[in-house]
C-alpha atoms as a PDB file:
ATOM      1  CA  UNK A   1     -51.070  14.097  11.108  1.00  0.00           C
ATOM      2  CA  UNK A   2     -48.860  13.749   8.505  1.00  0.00           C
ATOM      3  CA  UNK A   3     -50.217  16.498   6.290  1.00  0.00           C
ATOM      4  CA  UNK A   4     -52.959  14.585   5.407  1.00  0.00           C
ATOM      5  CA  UNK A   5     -51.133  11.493   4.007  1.00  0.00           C
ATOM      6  CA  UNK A   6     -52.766   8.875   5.349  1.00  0.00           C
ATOM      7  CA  UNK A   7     -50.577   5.817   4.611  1.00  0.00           C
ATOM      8  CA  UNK A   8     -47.508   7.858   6.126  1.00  0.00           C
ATOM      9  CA  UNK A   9     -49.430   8.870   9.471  1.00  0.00           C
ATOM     10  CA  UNK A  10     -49.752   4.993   9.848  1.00  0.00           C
ATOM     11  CA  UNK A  11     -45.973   4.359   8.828  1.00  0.00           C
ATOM     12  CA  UNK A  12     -44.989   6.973  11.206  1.00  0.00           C
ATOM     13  CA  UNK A  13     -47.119   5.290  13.948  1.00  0.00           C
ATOM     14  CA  UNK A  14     -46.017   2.085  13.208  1.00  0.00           C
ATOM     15  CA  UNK A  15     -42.326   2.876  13.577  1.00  0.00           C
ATOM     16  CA  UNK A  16     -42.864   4.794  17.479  1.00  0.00           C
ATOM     17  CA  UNK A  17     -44.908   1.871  18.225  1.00  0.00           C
ATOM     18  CA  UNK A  18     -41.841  -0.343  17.043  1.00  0.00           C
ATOM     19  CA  UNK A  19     -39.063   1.832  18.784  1.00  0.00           C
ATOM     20  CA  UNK A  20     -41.184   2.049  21.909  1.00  0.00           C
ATOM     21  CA  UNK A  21     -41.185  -2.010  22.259  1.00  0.00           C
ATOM     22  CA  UNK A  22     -37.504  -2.181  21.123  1.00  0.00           C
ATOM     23  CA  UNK A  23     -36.074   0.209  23.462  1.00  0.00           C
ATOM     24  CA  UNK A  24     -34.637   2.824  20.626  1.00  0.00           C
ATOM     25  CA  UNK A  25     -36.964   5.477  22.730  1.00  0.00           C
ATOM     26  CA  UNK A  26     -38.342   5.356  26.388  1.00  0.00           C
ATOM     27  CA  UNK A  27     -41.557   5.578  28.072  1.00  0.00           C
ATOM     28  CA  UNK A  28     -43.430   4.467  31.258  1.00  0.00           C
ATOM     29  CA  UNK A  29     -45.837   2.296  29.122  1.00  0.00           C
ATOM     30  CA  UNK A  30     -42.562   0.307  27.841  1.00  0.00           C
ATOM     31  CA  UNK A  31     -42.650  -1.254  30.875  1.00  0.00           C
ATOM     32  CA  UNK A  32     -44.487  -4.750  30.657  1.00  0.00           C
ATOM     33  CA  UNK A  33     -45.174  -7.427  33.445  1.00  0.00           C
ATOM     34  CA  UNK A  34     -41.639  -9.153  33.075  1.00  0.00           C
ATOM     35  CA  UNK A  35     -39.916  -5.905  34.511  1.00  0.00           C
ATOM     36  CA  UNK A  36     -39.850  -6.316  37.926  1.00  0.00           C
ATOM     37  CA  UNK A  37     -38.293  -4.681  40.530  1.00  0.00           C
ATOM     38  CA  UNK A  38     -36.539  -6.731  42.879  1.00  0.00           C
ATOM     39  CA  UNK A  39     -35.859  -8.918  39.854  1.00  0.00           C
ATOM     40  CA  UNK A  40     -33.395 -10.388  37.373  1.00  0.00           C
ATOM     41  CA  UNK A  41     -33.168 -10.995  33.919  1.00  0.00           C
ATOM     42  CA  UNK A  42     -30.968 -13.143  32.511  1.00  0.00           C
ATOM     43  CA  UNK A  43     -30.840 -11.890  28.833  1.00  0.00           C
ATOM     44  CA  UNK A  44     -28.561 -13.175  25.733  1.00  0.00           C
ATOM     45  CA  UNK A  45     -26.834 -10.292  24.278  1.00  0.00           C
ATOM     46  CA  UNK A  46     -26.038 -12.129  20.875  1.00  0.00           C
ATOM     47  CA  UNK A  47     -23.086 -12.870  18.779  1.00  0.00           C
ATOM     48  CA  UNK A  48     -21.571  -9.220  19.354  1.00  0.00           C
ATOM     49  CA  UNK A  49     -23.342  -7.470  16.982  1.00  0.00           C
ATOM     50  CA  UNK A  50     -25.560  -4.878  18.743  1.00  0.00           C
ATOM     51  CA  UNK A  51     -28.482  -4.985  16.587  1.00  0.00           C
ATOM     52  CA  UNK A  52     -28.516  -9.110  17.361  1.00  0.00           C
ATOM     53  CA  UNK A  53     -30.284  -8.877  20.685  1.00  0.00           C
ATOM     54  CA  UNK A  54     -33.885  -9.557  20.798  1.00  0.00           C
ATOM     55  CA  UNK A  55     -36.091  -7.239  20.477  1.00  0.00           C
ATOM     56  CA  UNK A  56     -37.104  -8.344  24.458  1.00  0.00           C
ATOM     57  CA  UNK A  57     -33.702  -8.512  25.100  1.00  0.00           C
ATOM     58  CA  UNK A  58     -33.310  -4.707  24.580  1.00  0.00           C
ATOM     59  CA  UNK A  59     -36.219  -3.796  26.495  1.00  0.00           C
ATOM     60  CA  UNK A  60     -35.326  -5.425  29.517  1.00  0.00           C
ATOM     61  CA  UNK A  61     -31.807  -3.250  28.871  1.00  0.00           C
ATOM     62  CA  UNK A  62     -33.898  -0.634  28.590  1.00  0.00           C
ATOM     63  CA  UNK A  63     -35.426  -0.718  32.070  1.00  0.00           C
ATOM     64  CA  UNK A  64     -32.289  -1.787  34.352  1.00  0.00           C
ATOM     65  CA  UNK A  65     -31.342  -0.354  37.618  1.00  0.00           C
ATOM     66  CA  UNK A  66     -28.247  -2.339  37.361  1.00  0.00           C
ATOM     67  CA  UNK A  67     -26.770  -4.725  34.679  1.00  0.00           C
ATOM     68  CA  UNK A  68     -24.230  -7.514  35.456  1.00  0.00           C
ATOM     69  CA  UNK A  69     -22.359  -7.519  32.157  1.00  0.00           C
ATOM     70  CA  UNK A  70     -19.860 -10.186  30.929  1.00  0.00           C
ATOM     71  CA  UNK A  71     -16.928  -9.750  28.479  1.00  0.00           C
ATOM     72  CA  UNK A  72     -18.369 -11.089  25.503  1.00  0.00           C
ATOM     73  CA  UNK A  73     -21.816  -9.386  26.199  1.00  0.00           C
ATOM     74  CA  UNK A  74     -21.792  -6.243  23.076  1.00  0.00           C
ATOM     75  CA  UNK A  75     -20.260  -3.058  24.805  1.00  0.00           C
ATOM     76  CA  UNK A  76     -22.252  -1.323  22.456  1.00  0.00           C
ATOM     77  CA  UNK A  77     -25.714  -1.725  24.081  1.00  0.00           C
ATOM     78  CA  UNK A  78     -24.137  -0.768  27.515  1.00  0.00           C
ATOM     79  CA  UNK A  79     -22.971   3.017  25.880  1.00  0.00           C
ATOM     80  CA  UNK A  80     -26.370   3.518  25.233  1.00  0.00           C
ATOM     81  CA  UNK A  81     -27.489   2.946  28.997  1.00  0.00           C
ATOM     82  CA  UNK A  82     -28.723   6.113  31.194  1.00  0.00           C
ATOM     83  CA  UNK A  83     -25.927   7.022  33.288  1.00  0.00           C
ATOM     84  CA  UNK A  84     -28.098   6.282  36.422  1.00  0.00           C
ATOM     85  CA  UNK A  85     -27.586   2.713  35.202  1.00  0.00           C
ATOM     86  CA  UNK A  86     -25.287   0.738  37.898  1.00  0.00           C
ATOM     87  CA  UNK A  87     -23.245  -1.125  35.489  1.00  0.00           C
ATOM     88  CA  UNK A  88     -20.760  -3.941  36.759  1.00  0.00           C
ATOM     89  CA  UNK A  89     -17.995  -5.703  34.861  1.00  0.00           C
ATOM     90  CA  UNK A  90     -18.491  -9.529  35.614  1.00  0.00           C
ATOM     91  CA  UNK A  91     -15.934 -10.646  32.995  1.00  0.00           C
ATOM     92  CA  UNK A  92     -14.107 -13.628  33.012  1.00  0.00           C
ATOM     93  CA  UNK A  93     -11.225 -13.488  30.838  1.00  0.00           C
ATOM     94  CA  UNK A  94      -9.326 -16.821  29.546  1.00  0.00           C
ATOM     95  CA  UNK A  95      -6.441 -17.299  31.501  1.00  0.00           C
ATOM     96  CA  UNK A  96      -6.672 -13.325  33.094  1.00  0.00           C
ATOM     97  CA  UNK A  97      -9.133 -11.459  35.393  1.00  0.00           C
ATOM     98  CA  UNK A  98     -12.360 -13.400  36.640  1.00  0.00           C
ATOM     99  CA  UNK A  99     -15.082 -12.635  38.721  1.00  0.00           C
ATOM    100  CA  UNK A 100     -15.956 -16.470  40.547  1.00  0.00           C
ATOM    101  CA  UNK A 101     -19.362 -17.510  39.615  1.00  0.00           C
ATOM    102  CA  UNK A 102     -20.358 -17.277  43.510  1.00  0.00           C
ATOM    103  CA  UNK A 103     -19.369 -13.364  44.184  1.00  0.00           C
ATOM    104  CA  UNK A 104     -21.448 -12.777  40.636  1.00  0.00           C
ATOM    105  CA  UNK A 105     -24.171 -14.882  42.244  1.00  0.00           C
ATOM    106  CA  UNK A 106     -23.997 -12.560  44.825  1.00  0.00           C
ATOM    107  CA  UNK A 107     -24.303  -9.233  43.511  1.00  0.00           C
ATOM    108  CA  UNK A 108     -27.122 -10.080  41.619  1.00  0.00           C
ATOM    109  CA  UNK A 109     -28.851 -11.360  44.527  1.00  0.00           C
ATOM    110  CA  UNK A 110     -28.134  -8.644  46.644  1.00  0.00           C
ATOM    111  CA  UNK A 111     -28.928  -5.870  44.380  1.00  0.00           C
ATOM    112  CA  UNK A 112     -31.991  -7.353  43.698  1.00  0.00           C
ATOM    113  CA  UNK A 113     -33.036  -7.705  47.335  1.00  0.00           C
ATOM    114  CA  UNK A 114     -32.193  -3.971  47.268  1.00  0.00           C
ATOM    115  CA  UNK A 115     -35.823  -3.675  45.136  1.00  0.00           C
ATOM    116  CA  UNK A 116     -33.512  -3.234  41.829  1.00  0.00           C
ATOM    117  CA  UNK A 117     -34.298  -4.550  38.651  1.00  0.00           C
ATOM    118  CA  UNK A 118     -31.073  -6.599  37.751  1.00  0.00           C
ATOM    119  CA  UNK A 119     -30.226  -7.772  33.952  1.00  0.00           C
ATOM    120  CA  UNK A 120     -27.708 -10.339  33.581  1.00  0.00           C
ATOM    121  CA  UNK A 121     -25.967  -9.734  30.530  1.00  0.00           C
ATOM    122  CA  UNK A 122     -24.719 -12.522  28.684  1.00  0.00           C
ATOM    123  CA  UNK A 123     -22.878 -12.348  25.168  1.00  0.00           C
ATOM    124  CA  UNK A 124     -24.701 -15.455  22.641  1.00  0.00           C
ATOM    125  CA  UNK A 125     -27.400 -17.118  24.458  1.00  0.00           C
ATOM    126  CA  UNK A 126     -27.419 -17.857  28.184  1.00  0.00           C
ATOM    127  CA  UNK A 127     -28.023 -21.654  28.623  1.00  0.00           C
ATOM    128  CA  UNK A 128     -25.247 -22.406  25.923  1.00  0.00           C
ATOM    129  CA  UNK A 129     -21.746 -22.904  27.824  1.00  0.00           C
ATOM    130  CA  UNK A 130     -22.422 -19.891  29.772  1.00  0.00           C
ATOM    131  CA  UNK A 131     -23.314 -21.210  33.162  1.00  0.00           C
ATOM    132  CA  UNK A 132     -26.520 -19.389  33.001  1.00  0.00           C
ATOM    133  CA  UNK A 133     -28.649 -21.760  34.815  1.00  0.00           C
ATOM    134  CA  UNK A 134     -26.796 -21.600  37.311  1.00  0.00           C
ATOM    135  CA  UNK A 135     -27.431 -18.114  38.136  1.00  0.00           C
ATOM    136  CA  UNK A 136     -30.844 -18.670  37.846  1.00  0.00           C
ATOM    137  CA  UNK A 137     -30.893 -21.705  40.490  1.00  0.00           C
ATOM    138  CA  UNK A 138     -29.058 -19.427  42.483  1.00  0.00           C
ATOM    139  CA  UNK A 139     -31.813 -16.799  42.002  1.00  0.00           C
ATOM    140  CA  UNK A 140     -34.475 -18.960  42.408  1.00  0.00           C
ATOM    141  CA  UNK A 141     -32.629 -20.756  46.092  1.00  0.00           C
ATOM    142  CA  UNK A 142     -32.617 -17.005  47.397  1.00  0.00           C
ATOM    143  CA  UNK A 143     -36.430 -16.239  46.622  1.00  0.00           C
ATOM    144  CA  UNK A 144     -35.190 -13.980  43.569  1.00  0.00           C
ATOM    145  CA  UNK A 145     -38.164 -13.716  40.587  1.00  0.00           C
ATOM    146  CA  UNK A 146     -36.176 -14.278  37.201  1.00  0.00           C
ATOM    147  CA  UNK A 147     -36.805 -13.473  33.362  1.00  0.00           C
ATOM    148  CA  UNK A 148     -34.730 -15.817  30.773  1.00  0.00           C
ATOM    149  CA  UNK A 149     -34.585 -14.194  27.604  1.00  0.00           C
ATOM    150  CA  UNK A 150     -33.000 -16.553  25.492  1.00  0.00           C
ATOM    151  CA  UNK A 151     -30.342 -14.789  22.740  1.00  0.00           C
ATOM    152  CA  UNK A 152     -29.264 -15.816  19.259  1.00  0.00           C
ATOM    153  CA  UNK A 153     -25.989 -18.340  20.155  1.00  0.00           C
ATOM    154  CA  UNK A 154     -22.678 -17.657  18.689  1.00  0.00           C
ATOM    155  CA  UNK A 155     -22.489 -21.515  17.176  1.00  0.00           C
ATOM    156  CA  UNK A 156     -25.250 -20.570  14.967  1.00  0.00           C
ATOM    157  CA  UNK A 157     -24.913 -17.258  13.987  1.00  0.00           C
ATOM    158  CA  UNK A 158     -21.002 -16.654  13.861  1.00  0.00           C
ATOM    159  CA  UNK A 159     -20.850 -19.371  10.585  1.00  0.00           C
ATOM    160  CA  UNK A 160     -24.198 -17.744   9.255  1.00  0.00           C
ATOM    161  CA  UNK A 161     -22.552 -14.257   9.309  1.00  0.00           C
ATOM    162  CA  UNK A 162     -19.373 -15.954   7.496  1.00  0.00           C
ATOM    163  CA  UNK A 163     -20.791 -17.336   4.377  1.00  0.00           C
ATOM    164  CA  UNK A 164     -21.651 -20.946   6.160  1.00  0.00           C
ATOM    165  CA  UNK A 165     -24.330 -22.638   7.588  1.00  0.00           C
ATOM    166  CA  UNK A 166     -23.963 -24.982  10.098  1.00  0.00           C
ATOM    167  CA  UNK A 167     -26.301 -27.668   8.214  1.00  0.00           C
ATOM    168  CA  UNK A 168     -27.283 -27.653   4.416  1.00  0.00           C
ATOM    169  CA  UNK A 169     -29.483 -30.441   2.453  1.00  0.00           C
ATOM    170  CA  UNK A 170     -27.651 -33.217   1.280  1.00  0.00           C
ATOM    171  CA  UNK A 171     -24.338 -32.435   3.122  1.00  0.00           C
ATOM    172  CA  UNK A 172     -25.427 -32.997   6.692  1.00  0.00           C
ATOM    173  CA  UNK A 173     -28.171 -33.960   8.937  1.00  0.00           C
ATOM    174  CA  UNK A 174     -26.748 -32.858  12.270  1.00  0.00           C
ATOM    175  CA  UNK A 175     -24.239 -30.832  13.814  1.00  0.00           C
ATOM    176  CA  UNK A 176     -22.824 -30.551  17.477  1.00  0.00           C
ATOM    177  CA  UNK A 177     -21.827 -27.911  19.528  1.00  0.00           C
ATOM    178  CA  UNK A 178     -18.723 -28.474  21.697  1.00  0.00           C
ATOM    179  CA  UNK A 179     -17.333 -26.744  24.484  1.00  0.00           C
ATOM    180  CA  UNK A 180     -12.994 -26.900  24.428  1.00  0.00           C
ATOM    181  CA  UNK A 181     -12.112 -25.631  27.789  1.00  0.00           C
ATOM    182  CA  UNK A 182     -10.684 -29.212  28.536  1.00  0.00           C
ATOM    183  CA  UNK A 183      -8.783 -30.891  26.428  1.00  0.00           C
ATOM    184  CA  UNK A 184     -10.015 -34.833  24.954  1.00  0.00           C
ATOM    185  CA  UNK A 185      -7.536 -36.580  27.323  1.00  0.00           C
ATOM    186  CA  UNK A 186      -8.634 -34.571  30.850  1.00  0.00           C
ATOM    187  CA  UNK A 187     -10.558 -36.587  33.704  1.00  0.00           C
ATOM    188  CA  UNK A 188     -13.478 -34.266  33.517  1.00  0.00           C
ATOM    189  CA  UNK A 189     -13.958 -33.930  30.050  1.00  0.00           C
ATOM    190  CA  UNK A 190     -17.728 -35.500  29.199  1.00  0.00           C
ATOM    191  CA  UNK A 191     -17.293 -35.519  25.484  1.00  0.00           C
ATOM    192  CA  UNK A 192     -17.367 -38.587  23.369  1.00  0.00           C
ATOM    193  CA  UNK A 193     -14.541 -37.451  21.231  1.00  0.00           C
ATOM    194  CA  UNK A 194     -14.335 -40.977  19.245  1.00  0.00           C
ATOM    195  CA  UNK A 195     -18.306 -40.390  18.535  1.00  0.00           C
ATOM    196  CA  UNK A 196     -17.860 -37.295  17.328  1.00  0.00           C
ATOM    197  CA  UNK A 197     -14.992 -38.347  14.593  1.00  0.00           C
ATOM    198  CA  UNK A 198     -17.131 -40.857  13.390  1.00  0.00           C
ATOM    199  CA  UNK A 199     -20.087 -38.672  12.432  1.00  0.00           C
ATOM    200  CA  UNK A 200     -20.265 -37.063   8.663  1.00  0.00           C
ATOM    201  CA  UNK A 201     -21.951 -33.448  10.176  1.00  0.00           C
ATOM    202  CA  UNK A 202     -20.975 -30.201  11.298  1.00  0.00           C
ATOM    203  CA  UNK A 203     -18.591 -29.583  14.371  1.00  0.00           C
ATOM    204  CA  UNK A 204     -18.988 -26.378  16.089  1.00  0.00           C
ATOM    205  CA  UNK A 205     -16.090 -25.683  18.981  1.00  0.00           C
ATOM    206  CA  UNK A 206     -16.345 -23.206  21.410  1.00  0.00           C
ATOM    207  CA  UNK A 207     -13.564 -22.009  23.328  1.00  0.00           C
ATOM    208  CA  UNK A 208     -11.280 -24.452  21.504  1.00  0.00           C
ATOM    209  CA  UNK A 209      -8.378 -22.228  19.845  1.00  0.00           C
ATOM    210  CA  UNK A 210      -6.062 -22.700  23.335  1.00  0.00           C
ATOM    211  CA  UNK A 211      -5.578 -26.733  22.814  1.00  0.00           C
ATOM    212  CA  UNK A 212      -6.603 -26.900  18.890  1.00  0.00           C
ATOM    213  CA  UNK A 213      -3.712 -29.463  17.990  1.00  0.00           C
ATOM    214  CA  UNK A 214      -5.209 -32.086  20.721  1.00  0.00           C
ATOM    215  CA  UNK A 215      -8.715 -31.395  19.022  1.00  0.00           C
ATOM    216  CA  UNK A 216      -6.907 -31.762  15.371  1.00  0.00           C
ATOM    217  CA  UNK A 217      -5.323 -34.776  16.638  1.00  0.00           C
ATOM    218  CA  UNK A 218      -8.168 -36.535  18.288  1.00  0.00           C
ATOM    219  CA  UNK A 219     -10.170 -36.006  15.470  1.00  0.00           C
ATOM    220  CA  UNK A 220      -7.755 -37.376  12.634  1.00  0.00           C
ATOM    221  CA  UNK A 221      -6.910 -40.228  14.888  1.00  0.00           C
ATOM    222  CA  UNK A 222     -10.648 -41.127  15.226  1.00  0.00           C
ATOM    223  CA  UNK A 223     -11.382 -40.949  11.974  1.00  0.00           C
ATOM    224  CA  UNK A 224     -12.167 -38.122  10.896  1.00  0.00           C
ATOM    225  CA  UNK A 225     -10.109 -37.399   7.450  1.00  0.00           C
ATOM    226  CA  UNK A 226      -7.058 -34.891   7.367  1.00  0.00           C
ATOM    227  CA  UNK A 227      -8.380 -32.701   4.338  1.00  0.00           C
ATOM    228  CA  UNK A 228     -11.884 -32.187   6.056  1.00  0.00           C
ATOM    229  CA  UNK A 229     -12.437 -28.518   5.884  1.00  0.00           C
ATOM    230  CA  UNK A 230     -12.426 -25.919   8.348  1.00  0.00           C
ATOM    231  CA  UNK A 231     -13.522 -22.332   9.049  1.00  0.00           C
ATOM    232  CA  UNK A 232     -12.331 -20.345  12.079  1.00  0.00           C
ATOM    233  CA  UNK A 233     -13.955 -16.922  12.790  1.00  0.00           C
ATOM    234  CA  UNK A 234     -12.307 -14.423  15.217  1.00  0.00           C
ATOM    235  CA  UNK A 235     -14.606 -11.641  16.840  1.00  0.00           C
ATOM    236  CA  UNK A 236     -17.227 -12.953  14.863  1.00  0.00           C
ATOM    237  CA  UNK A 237     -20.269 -10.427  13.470  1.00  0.00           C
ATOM    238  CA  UNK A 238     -18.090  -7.489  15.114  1.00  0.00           C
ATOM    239  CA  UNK A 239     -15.863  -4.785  12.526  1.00  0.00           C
ATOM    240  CA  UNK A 240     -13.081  -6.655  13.897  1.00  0.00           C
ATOM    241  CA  UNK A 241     -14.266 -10.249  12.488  1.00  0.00           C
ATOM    242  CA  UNK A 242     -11.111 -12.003  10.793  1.00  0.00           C
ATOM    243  CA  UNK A 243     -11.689 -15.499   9.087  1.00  0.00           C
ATOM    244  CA  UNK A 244      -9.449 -18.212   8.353  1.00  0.00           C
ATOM    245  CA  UNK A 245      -9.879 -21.021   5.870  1.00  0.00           C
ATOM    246  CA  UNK A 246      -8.118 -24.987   6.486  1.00  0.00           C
ATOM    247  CA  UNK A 247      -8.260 -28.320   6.778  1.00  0.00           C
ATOM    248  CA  UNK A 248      -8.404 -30.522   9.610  1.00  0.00           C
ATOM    249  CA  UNK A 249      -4.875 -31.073   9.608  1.00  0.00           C
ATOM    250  CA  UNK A 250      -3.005 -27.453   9.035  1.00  0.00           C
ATOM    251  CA  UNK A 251      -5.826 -25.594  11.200  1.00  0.00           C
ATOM    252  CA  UNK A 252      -3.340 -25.275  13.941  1.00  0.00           C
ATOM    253  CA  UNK A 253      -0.386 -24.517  12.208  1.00  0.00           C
ATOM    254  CA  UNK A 254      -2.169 -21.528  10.276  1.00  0.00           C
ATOM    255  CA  UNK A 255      -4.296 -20.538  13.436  1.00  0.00           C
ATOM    256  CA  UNK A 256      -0.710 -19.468  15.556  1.00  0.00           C
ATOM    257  CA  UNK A 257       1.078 -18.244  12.066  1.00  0.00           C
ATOM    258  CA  UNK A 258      -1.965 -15.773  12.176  1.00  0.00           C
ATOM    259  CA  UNK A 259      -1.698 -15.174  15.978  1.00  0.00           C
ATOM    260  CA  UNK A 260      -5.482 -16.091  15.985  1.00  0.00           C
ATOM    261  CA  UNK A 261      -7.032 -15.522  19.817  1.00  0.00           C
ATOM    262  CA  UNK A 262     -10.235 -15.602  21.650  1.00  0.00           C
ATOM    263  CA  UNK A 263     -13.051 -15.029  21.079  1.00  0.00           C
ATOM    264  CA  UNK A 264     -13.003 -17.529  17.721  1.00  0.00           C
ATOM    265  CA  UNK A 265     -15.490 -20.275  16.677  1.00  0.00           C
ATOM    266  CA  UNK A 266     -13.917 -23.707  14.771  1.00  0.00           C
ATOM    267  CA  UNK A 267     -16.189 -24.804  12.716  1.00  0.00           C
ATOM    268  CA  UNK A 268     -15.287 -28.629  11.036  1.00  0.00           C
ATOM    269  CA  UNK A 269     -17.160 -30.190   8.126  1.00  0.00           C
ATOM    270  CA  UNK A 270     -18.270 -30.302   4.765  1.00  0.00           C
ATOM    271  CA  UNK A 271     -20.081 -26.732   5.304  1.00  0.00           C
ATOM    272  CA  UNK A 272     -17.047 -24.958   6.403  1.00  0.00           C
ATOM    273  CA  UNK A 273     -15.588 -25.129   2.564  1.00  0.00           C
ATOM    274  CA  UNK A 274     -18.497 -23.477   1.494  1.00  0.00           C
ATOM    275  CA  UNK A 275     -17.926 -19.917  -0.208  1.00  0.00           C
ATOM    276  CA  UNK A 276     -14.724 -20.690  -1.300  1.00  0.00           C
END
């Protein structure tokens, strides 16, 4: 009751009420309609900060029998999982370990035949370069019920958390995001490089630090000028987030003199000299 104080018996309400539909603490009615047993959820973990996942996200988290986790999905949120939880390492790792998209597939499908409820945790948002609708075509092909709970992407966030945003009023009116797992010149690449160094906006590269001179150099040669700045963001919204500041044409050379790795996010444009 508060002791009588009236407008701190509602605060103190408010706040279980608030915990109770984010997860912080557990009951049976938590549980809403989208937790179902014999079910997956494919849920965006965020950026990497743990306090980035939607509130939704969490209480999906909150409910698993088992969670399908990948590498860049915040290890955070999986320490704070009851130890009943079933908790499987689905990481693929750049040039390393990897668990082939048909064995995770799989798993999820078999657990959840099992009557568990399954959450597919993905780091950013899982329909942006992270195969996720795959898994749930795979789902859905099997007879498997599934939940996507979108998450806030990487591309947007990462350069938000850094000082820049990816589009600001008068500097730009787009900006693309752009996977760089193949390089410009490889037979199954499907990006328009030559389109992209013609625009004025924003460039957003995923996965791009491994072949950043052909990107540099496909750029330039398109069009796009040398000084054009650049901001590259390791471990991005983390404690560990390092950030690097160049143009278009000494990005590379400064990205290996600072032994920069994935995860990182290359952002190219006007914005990325912002906060300088």
């Amino acid at each position: 009751l508060a002791g009588g104080e009236h407008n701190r018996s509602a605060a103190i309400r408010s706040a279980i009420r608030e915990a109770l539909q984010s997860g912080v603490i557990a009951s049976d009615i938590a549980v809403t309609p989208d937790v179902v047993r014999g079910g997956v959820a494919l849920v965006g973990g965020g950026p990497g900060d743990p306090e980035l996942i939607t509130v939704r996200g969490r209480r999906m988290l909150l409910h698993a029998d088992v969670v399908v986790a990948d590498r860049l999905a915040p290890p955070e949120l999986l320490a704070e999982l009851s130890p009943n939880v079933e908790v499987i390492d689905a990481a693929k790792i750049p040039y390393g370990r990897a668990m082939a998209q048909d064995a995770i597939n799989a798993l999820m499908i078999d657990r959840a035949k099992a009557g568990k409820f399954v959450v597919r945790l993905k780091g950013g948002d899982p329909f942006v370069f992270a195969r996720g609708y795959e898994e749930v075509q795979a789902c859905a092909e099997a007879g498997i019920p599934v939940t996507v709970v979108p998450g806030v992407t990487s591309a947007i966030a990462v350069p938000a958390l850094a000082g820049v945003p990816v589009t600001h009023r008068a500097v730009n009116h787009e900006f693309v995001v752009v996977s760089g797992h193949l390089a410009p010149n490889d037979p199954e690449s499907l990006v328009n490089w030559d389109a992209l160094a013609a625009m004025g906006g924003t460039i957003v590269l995923l996965m791009a630090v491994e072949r950043i001179e052909q990107f540099s150099a496909v750029l330039q040669k398109g069009g796009r000028p040398a000084d054009t700045p650049v901001l590259v963001v390791q471990h991005g919204t983390t404690p560990a987030q390092h950030t690097l500041r160049a143009t278009l044409a000494d990005a590379p050379e400064k990205i290996r003199a600072e032994g920069i790795r994935p995860p990182a996010i290359v952002i190219i444009g006007a914005v990325a000299g912002f906060g300088v």
